[in-house]
C-alpha atoms as a PDB file:
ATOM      1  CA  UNK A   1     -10.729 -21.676 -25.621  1.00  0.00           C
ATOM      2  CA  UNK A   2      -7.728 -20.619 -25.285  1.00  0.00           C
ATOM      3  CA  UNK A   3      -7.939 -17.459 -27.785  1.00  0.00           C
ATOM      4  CA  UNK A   4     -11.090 -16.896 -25.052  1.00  0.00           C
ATOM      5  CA  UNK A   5      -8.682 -16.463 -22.382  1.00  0.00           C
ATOM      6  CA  UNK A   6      -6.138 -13.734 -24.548  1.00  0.00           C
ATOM      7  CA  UNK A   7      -9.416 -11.773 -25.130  1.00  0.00           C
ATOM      8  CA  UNK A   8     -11.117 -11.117 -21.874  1.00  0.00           C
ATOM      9  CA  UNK A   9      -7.137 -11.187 -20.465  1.00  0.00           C
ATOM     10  CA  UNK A  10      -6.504  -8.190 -23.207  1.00  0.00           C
ATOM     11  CA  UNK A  11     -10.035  -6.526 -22.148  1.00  0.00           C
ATOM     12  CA  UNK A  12      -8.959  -6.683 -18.287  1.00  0.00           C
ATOM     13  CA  UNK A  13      -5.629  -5.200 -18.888  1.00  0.00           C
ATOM     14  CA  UNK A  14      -7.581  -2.439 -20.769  1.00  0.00           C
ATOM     15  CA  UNK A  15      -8.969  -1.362 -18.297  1.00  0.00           C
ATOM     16  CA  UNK A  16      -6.281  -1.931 -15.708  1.00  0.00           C
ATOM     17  CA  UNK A  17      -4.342   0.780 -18.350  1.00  0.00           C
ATOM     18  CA  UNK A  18      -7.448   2.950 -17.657  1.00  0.00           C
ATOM     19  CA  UNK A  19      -7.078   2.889 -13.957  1.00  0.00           C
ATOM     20  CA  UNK A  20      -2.962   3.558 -14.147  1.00  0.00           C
ATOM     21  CA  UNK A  21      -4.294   7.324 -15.655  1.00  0.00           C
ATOM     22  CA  UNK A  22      -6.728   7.819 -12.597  1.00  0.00           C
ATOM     23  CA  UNK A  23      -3.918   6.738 -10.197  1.00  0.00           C
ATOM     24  CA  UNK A  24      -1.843   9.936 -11.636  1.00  0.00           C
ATOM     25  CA  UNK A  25      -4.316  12.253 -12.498  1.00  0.00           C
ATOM     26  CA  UNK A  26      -6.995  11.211  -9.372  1.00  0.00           C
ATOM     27  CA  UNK A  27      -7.793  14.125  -7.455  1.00  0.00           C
ATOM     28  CA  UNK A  28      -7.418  12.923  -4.192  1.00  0.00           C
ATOM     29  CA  UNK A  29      -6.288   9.993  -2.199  1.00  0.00           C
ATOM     30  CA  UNK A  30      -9.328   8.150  -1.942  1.00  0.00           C
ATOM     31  CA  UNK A  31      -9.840   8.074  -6.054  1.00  0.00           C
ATOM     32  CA  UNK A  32      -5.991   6.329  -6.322  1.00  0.00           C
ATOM     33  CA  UNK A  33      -6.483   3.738  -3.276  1.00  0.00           C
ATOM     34  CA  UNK A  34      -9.716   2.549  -5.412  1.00  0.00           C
ATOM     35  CA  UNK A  35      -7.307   2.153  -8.206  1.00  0.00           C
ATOM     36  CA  UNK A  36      -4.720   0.498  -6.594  1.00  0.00           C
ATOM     37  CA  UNK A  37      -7.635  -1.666  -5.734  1.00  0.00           C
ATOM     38  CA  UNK A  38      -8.251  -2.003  -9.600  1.00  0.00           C
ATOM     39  CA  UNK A  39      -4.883  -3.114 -10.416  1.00  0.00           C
ATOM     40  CA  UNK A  40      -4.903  -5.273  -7.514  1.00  0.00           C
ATOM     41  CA  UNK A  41      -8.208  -7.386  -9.005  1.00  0.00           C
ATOM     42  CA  UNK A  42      -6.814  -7.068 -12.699  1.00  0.00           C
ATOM     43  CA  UNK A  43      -4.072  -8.686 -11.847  1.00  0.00           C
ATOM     44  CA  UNK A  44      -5.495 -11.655 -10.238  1.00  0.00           C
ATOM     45  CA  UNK A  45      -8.116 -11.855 -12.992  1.00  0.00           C
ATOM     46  CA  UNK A  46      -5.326 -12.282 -15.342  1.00  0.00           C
ATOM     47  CA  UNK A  47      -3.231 -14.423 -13.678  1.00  0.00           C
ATOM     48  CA  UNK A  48      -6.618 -17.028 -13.073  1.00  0.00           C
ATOM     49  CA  UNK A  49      -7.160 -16.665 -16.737  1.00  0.00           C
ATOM     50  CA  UNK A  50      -3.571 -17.209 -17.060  1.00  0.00           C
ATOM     51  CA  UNK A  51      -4.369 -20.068 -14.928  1.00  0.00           C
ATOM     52  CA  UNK A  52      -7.435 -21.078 -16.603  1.00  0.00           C
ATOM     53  CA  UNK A  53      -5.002 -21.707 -19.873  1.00  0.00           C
ATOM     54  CA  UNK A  54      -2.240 -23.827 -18.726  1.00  0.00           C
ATOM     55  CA  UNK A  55      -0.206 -21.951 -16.919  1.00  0.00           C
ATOM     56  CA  UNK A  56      -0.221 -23.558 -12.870  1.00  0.00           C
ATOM     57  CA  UNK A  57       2.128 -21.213 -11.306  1.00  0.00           C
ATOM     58  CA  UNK A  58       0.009 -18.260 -12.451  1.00  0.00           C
ATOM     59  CA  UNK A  59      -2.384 -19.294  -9.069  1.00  0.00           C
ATOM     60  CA  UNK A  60       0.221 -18.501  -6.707  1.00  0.00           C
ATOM     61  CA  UNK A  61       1.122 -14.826  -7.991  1.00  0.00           C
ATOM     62  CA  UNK A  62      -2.724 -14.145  -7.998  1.00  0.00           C
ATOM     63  CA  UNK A  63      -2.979 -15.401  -4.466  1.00  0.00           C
ATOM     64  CA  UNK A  64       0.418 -12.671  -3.835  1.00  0.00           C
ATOM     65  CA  UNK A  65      -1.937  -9.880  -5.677  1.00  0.00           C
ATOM     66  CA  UNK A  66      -4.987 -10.257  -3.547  1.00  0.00           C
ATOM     67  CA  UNK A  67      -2.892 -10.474  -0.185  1.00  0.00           C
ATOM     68  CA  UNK A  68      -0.883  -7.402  -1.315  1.00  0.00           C
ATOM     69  CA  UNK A  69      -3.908  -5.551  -2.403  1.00  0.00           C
ATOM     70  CA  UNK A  70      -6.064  -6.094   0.648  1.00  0.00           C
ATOM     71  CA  UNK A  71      -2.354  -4.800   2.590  1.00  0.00           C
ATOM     72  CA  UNK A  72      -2.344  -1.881   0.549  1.00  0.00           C
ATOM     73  CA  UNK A  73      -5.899  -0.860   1.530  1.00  0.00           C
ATOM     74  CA  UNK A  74      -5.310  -1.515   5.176  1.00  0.00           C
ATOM     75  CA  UNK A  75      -2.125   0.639   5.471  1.00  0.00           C
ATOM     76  CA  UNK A  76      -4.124   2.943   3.717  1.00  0.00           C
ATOM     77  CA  UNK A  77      -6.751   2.897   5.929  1.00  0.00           C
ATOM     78  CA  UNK A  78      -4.540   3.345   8.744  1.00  0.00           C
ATOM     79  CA  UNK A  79      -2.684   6.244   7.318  1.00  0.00           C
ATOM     80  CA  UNK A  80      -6.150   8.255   6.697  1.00  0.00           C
ATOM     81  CA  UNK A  81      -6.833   7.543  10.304  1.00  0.00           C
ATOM     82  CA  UNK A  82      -3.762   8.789  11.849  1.00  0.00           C
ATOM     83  CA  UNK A  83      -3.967  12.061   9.690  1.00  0.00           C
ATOM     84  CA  UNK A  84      -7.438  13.014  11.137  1.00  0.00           C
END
C-alpha cells in the first residue's frame, strides 16, 4: 500500500509542477490565485497521503496548508476589491 501512496503522491506533485509554470507565465492575476489555490490542495493531498503511510505529523502541516491557502485567497480577494 504503501508504494500506492508514492504513486498518486508523485502524480499530485506532477501536477502541482504544472501549476508552478501557470503561476509565472499566467496572464493575469486571477489565473495565478487559482494556482496558488493548486499548490495549496497539492500540498495537503500529499501530506494526508503522507499521513495515510505512517507519517502522524504530516496532518498538522496539511491542516497549516489549507488555513494558509484559504488566507491567501481572502487577501486576494480583498486586494482585487480595493483596486476597483
Amino acid at each position: 500500500m504503501n508504494a500506492f501512496f508514492l504513486i498518486v503522491a508523485g502524480f499530485v506533485l506532477l501536477t502541482v509542477a504544472v501549476g508552478l509554470i501557470r503561476i509565472l507565465l499566467g496572464p493575469q492575476n486571477e489565473d495565478r490565485m487559482m494556482s496558488a489555490q493548486l499548490l495549496g490542495t497539492g500540498g495537503v493531498a500529499v501530506m494526508l497521503l503522507a499521513a495515510g503511510g505512517g507519517v502522524t505529523a504530516a496532518i498538522d502541516v496539511a491542516l497549516a496548508f489549507a488555513l494558509l491557502a484559504a488566507f491567501a485567497a481572502v487577501a486576494f480577494v480583498r486586494s482585487e476589491n480595493r483596486r476597483k
